[in-house]
C-alpha atoms as a PDB file:
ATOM      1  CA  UNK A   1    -232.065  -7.487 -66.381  1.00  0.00           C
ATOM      2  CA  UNK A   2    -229.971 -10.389 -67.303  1.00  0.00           C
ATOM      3  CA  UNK A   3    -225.897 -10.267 -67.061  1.00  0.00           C
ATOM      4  CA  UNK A   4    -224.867  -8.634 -70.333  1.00  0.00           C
ATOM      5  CA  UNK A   5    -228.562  -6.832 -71.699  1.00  0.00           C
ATOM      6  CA  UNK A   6    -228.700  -3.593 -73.067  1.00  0.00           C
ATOM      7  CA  UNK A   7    -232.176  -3.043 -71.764  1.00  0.00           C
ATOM      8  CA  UNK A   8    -232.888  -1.331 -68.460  1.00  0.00           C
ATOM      9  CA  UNK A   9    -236.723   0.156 -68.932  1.00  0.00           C
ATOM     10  CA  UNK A  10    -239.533  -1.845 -69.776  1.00  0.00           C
ATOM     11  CA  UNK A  11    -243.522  -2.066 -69.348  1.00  0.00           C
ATOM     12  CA  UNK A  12    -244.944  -5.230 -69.007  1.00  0.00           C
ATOM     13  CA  UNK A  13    -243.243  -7.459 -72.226  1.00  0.00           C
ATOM     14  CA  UNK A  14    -242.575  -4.142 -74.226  1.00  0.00           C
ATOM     15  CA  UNK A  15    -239.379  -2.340 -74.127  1.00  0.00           C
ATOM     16  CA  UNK A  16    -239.498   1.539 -73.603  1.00  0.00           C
ATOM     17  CA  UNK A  17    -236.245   2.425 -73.885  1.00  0.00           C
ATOM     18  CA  UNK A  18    -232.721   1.362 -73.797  1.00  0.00           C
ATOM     19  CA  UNK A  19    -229.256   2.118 -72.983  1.00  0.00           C
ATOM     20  CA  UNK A  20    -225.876   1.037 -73.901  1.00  0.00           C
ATOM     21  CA  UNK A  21    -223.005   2.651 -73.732  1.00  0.00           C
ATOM     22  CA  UNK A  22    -221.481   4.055 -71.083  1.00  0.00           C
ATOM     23  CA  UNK A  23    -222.970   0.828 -69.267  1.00  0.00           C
ATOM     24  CA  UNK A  24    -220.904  -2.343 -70.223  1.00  0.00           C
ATOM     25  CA  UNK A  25    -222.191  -5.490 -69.612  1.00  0.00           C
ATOM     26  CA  UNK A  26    -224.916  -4.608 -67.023  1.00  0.00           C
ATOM     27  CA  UNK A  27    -226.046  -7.179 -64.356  1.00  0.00           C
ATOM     28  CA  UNK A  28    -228.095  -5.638 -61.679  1.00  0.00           C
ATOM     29  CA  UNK A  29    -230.486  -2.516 -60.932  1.00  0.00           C
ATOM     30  CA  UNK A  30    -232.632  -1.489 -58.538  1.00  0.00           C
ATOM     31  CA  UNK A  31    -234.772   2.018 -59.275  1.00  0.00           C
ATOM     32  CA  UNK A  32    -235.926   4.396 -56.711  1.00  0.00           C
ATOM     33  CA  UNK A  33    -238.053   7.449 -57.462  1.00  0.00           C
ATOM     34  CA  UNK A  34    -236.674   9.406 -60.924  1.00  0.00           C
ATOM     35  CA  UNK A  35    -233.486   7.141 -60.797  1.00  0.00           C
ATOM     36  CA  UNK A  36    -232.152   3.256 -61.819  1.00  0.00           C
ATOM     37  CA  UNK A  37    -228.980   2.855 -59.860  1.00  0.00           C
ATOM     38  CA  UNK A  38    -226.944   0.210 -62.187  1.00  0.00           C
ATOM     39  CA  UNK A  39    -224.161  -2.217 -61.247  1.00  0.00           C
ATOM     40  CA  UNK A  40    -221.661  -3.062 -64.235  1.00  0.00           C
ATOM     41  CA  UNK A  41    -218.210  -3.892 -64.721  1.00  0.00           C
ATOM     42  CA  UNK A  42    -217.075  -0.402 -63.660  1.00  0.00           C
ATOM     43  CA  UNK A  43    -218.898  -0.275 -60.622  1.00  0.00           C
ATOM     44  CA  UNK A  44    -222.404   1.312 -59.517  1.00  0.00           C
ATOM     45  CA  UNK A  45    -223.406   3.879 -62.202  1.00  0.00           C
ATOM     46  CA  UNK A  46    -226.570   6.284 -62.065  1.00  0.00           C
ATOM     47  CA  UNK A  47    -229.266   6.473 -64.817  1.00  0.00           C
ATOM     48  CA  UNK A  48    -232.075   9.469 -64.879  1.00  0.00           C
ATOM     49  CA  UNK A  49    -235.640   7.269 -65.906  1.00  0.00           C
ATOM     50  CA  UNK A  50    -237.724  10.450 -65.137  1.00  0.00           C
ATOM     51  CA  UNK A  51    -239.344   9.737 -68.547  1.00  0.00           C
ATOM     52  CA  UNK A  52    -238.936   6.648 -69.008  1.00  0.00           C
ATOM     53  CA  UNK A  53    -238.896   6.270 -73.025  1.00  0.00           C
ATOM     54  CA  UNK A  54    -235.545   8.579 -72.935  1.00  0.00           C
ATOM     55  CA  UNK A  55    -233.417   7.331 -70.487  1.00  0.00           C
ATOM     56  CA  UNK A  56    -230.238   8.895 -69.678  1.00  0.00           C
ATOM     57  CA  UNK A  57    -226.773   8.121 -68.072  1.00  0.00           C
ATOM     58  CA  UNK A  58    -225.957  10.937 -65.263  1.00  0.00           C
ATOM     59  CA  UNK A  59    -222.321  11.769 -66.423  1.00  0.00           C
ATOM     60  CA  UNK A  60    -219.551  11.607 -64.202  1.00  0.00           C
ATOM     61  CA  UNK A  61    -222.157   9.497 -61.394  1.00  0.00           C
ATOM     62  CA  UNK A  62    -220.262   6.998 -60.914  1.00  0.00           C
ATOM     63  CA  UNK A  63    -218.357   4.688 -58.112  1.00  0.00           C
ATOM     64  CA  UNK A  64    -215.991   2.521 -58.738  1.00  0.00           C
ATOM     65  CA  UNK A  65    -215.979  -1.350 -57.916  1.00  0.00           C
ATOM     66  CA  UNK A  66    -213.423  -3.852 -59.014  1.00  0.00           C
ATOM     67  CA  UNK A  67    -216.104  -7.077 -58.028  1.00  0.00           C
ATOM     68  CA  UNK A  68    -220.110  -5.287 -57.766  1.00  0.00           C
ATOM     69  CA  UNK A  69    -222.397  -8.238 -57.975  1.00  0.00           C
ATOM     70  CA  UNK A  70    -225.562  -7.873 -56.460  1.00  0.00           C
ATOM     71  CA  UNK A  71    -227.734  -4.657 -55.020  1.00  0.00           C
ATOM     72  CA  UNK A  72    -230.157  -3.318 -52.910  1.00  0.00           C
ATOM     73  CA  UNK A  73    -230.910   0.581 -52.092  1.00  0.00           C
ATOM     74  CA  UNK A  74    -232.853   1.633 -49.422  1.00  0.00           C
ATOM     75  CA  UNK A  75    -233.887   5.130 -48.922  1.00  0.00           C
ATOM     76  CA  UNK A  76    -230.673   7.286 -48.688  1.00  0.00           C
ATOM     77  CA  UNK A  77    -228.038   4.475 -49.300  1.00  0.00           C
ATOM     78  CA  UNK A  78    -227.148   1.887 -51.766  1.00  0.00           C
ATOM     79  CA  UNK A  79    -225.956  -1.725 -50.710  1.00  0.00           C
ATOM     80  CA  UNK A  80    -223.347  -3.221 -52.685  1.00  0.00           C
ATOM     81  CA  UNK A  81    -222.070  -7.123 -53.033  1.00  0.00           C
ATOM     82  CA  UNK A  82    -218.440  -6.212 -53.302  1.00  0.00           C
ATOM     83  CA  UNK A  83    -216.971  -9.684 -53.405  1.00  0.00           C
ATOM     84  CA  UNK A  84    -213.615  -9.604 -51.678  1.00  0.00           C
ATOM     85  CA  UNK A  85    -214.283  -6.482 -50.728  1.00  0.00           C
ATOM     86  CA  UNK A  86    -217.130  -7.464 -48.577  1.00  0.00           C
ATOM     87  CA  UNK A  87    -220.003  -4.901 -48.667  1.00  0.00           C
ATOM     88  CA  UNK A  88    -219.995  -1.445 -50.198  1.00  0.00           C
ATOM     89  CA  UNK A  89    -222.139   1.183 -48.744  1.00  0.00           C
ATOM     90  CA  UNK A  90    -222.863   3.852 -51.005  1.00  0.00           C
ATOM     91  CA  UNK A  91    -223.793   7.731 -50.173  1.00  0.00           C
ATOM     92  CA  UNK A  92    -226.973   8.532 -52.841  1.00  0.00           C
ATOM     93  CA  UNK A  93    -228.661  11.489 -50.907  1.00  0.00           C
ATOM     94  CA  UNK A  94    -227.795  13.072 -53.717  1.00  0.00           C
ATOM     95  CA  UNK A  95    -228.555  10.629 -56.369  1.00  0.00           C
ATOM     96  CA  UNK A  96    -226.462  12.370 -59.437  1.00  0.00           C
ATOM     97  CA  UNK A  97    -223.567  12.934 -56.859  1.00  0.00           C
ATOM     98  CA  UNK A  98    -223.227   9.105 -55.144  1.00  0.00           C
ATOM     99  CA  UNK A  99    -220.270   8.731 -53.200  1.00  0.00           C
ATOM    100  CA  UNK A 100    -218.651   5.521 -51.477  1.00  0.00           C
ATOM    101  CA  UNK A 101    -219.360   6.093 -47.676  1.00  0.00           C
ATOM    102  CA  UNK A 102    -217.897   3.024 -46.295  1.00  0.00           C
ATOM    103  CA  UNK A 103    -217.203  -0.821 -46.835  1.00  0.00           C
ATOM    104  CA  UNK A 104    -217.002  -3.379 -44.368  1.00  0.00           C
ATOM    105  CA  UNK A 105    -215.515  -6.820 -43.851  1.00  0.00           C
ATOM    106  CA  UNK A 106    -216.248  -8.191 -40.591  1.00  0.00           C
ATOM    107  CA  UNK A 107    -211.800  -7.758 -40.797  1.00  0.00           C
ATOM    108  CA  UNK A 108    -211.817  -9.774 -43.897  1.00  0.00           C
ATOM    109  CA  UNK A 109    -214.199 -12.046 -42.898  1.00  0.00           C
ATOM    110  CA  UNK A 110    -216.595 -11.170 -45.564  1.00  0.00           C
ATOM    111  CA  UNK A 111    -214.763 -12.136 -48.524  1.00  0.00           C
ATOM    112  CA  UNK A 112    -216.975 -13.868 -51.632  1.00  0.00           C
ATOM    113  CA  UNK A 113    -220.501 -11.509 -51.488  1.00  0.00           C
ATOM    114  CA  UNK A 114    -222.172 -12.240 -53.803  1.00  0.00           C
ATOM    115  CA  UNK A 115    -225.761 -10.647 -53.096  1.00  0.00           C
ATOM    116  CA  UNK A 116    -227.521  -8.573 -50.332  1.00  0.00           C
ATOM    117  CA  UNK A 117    -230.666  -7.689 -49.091  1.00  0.00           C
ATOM    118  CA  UNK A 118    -232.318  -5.393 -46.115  1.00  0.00           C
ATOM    119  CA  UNK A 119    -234.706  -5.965 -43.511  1.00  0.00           C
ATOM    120  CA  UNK A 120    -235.893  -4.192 -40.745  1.00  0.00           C
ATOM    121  CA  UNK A 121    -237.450  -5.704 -37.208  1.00  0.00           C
ATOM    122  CA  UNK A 122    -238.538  -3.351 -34.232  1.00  0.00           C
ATOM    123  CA  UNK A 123    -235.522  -0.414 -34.252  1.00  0.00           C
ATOM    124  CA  UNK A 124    -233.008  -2.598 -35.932  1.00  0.00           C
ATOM    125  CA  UNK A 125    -231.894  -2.661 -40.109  1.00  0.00           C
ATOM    126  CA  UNK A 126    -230.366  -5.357 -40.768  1.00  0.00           C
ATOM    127  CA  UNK A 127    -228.336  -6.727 -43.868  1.00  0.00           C
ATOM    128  CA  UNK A 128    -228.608 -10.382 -45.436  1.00  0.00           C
ATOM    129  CA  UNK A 129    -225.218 -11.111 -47.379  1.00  0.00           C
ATOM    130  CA  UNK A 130    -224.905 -14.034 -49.815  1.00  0.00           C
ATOM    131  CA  UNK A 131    -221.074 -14.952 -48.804  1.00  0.00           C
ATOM    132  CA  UNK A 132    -220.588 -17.751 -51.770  1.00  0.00           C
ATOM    133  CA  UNK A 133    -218.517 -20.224 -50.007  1.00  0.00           C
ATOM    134  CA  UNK A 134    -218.609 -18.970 -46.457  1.00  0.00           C
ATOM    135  CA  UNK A 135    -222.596 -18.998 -46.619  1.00  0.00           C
ATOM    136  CA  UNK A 136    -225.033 -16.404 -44.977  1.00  0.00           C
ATOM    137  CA  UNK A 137    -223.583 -13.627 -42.903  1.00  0.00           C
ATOM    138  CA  UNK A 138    -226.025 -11.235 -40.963  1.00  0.00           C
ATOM    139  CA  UNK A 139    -225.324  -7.926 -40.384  1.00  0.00           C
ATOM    140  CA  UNK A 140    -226.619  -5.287 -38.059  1.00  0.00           C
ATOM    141  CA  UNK A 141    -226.435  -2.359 -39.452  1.00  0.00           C
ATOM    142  CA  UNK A 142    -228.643  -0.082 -37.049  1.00  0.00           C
ATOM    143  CA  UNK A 143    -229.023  -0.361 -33.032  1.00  0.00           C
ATOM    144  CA  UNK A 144    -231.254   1.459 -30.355  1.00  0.00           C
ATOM    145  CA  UNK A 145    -228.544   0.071 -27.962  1.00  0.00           C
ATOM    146  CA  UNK A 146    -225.158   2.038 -29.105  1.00  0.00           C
ATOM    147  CA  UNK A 147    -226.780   4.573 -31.789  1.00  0.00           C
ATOM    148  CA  UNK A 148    -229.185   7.918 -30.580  1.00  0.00           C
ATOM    149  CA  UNK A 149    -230.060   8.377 -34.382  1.00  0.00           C
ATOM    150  CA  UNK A 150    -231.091   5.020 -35.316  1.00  0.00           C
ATOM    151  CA  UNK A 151    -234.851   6.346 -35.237  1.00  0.00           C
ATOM    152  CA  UNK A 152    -234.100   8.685 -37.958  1.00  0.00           C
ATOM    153  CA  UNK A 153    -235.342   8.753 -41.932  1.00  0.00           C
ATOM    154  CA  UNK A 154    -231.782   7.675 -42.967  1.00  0.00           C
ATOM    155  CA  UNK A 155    -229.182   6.901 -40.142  1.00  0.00           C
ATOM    156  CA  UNK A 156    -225.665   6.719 -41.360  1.00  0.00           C
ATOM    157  CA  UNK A 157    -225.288   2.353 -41.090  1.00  0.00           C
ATOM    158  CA  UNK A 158    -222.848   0.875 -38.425  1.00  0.00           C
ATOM    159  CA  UNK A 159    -222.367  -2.504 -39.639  1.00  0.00           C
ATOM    160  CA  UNK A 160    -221.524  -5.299 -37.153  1.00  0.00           C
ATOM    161  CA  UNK A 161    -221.291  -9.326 -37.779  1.00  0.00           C
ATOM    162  CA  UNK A 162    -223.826 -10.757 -35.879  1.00  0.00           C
ATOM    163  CA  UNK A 163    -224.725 -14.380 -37.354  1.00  0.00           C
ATOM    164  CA  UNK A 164    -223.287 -16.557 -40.012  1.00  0.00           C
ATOM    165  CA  UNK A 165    -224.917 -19.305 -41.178  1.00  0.00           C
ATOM    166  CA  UNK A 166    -223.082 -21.914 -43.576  1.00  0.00           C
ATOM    167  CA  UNK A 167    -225.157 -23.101 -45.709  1.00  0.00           C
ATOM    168  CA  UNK A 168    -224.575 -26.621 -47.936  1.00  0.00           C
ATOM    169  CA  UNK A 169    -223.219 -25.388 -51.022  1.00  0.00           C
ATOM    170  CA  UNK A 170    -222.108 -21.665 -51.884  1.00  0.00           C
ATOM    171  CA  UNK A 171    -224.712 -18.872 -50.723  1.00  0.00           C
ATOM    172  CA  UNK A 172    -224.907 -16.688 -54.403  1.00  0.00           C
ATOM    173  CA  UNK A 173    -228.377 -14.943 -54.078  1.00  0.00           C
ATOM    174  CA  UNK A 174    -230.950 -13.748 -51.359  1.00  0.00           C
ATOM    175  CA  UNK A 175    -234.765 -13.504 -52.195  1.00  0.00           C
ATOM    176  CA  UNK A 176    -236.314 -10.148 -51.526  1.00  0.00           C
ATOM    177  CA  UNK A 177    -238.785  -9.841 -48.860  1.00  0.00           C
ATOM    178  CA  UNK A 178    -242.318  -8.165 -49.242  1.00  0.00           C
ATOM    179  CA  UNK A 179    -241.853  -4.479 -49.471  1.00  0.00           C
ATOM    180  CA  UNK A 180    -244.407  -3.302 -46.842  1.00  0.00           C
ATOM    181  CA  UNK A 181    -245.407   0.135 -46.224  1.00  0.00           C
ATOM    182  CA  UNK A 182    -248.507   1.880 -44.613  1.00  0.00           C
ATOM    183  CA  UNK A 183    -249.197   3.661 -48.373  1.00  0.00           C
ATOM    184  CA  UNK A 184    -249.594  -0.013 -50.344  1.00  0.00           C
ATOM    185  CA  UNK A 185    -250.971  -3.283 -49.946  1.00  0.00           C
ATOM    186  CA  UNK A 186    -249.655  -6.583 -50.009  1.00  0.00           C
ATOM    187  CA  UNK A 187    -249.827  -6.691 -53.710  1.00  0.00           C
ATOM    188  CA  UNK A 188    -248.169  -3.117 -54.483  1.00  0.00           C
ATOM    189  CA  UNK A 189    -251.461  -1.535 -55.099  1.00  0.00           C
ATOM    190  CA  UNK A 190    -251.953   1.917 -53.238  1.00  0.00           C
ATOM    191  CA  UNK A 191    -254.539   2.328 -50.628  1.00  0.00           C
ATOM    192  CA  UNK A 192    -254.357   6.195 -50.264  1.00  0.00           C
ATOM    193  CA  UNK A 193    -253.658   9.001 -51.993  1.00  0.00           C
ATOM    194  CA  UNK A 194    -253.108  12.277 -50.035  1.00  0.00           C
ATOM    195  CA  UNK A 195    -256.155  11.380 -47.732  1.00  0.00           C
ATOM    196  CA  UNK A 196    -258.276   9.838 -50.155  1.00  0.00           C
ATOM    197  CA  UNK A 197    -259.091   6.057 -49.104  1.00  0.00           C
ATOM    198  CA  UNK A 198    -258.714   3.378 -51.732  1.00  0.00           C
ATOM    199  CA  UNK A 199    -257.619   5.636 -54.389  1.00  0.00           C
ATOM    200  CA  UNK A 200    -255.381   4.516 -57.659  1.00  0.00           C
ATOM    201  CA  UNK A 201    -251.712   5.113 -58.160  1.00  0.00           C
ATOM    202  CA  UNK A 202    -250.870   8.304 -59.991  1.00  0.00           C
ATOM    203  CA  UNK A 203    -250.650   7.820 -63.760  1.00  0.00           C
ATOM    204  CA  UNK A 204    -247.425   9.215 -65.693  1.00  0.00           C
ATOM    205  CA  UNK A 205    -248.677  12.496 -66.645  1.00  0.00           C
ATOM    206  CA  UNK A 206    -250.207  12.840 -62.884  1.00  0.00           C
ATOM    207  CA  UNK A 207    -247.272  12.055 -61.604  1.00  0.00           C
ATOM    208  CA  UNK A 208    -245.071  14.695 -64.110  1.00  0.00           C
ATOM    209  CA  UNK A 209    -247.195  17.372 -62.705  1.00  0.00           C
ATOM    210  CA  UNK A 210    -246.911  16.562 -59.334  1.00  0.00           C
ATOM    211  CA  UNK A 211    -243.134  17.077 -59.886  1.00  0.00           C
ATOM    212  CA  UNK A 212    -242.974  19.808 -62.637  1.00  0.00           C
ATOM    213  CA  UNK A 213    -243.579  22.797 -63.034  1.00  0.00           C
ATOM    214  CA  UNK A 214    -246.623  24.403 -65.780  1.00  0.00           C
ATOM    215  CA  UNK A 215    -249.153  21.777 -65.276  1.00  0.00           C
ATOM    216  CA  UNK A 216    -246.516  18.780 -65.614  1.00  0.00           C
ATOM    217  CA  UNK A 217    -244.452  20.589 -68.336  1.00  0.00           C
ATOM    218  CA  UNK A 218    -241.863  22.546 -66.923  1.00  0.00           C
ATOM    219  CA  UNK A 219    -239.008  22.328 -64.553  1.00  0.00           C
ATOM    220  CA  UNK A 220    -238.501  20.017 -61.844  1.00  0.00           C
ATOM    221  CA  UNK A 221    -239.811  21.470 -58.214  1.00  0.00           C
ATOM    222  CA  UNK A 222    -236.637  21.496 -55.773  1.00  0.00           C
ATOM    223  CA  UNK A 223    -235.907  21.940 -52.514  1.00  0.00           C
ATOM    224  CA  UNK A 224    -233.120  23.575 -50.769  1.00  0.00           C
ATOM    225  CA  UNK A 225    -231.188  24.089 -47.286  1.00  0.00           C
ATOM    226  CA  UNK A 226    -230.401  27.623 -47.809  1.00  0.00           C
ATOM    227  CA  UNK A 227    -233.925  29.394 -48.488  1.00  0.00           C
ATOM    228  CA  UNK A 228    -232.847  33.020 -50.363  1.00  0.00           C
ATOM    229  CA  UNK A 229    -235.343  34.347 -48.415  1.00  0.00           C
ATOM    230  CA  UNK A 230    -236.001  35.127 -44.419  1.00  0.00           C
ATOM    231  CA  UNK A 231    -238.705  32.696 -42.611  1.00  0.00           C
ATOM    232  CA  UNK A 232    -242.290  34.218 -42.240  1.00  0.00           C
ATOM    233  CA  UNK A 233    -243.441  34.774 -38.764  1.00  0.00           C
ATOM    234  CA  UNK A 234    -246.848  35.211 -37.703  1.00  0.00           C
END
């Protein structure tokens, strides 16, 4: 998506579907699962792509930014290049309910970022901020040292300055790094599915019943953390 385009799903060179209003002047996305999480001039905004031909804004999910540049999401959080506001750490666990967990500024050091990105080495996240004029900053976000959860799915970040590195002219975008996972190849193709050794990614209508209800057709499946009924023993 280019700064200021009305289109957010595509396949291949062939638009699917497309959204304007209430997005204004959209510059960044990054899609996980059933959802496109969307930086404009508001701030970070949510958009259902379950099917993608019919997009849809998720009213009232929405967090406000006065500078959102660039983004990255990783599993239960969303990354935000806040500008002078350093980096904005956004709550999506619930992806139609996001909420603004934290932001941090290395006390105001942070002040011009632009883009960030995620990486992970041994037990340690870490972020990669584009800082425009005060270059690269590296942040740890996760420790084995100083946090008992870091081993989780999701732990909540702790962001600390560790490295800046000032680059020649102003630092405005970092390139992603290959996604790697022990489901997919270097190339994005799946290896497995459920067991089954070199087998293709789901198609769409696969996919719809693997998450609906009535052979593909009916509601969404969902899970709860207050079962209405007692446990089974055995």
């Amino acid at each position: 998506m280019h700064a200021g385009a009305q289109d957010l799903v595509g396949l291949g060179n062939i638009g699917i579907g497309q959204l304007g209003a209430p997005l204004h002047d959209p510059h960044a996305v990054a899609i996980q699962f059933r959802y496109a999480f969307v930086l404009d001039v508001e701030g970070l905004k949510v958009v259902d792509v379950t099917v993608p031909d019919k997009p849809r804004v998720v009213d009232g999910a929405k967090v406000p930014f006065a500078h959102a540049h660039g983004l990255y999401v990783a599993r239960t959080y969303a990354y935000v290049a806040a500008g002078p506001d350093g980096l904005g750490i956004v709550d999506i666990k619930a992806p139609e309910k996001p909420r603004l967990d934290q932001t941090f500024n290395a006390g105001g050091a942070i002040n011009d970022a632009h883009d960030v990105k995620l990486g992970a080495t041994n037990g340690s996240i870490f972020a990669y901020v584009a800082d425009g004029k005060n270059g690269l900053r590296i942040l740890q976000l996760t420790s084995p040292e100083t946090m008992p959860e870091y081993a989780g799915f999701s732990p909540r970040p702790r962001p600390v300055l560790i490295a800046t590195y000032k680059t020649k002219g102003e630092a405005l975008a970092i390139s992603k790094g290959l996604d790697r996972d022990r489901a997919v190849d270097e190339s994005g193709n799946q290896l497995s599915v459920f067991g089954r050794r070199g087998a293709r990614p789901f198609n769409f209508e696969e996919m719809m019943r693997l998450l609906r209800t009535d052979d593909g057709k009916g509601s969404f499946f969902t899970v709860t953390d207050a079962p209405r009924t007692q446990p089974l023993s055995h």
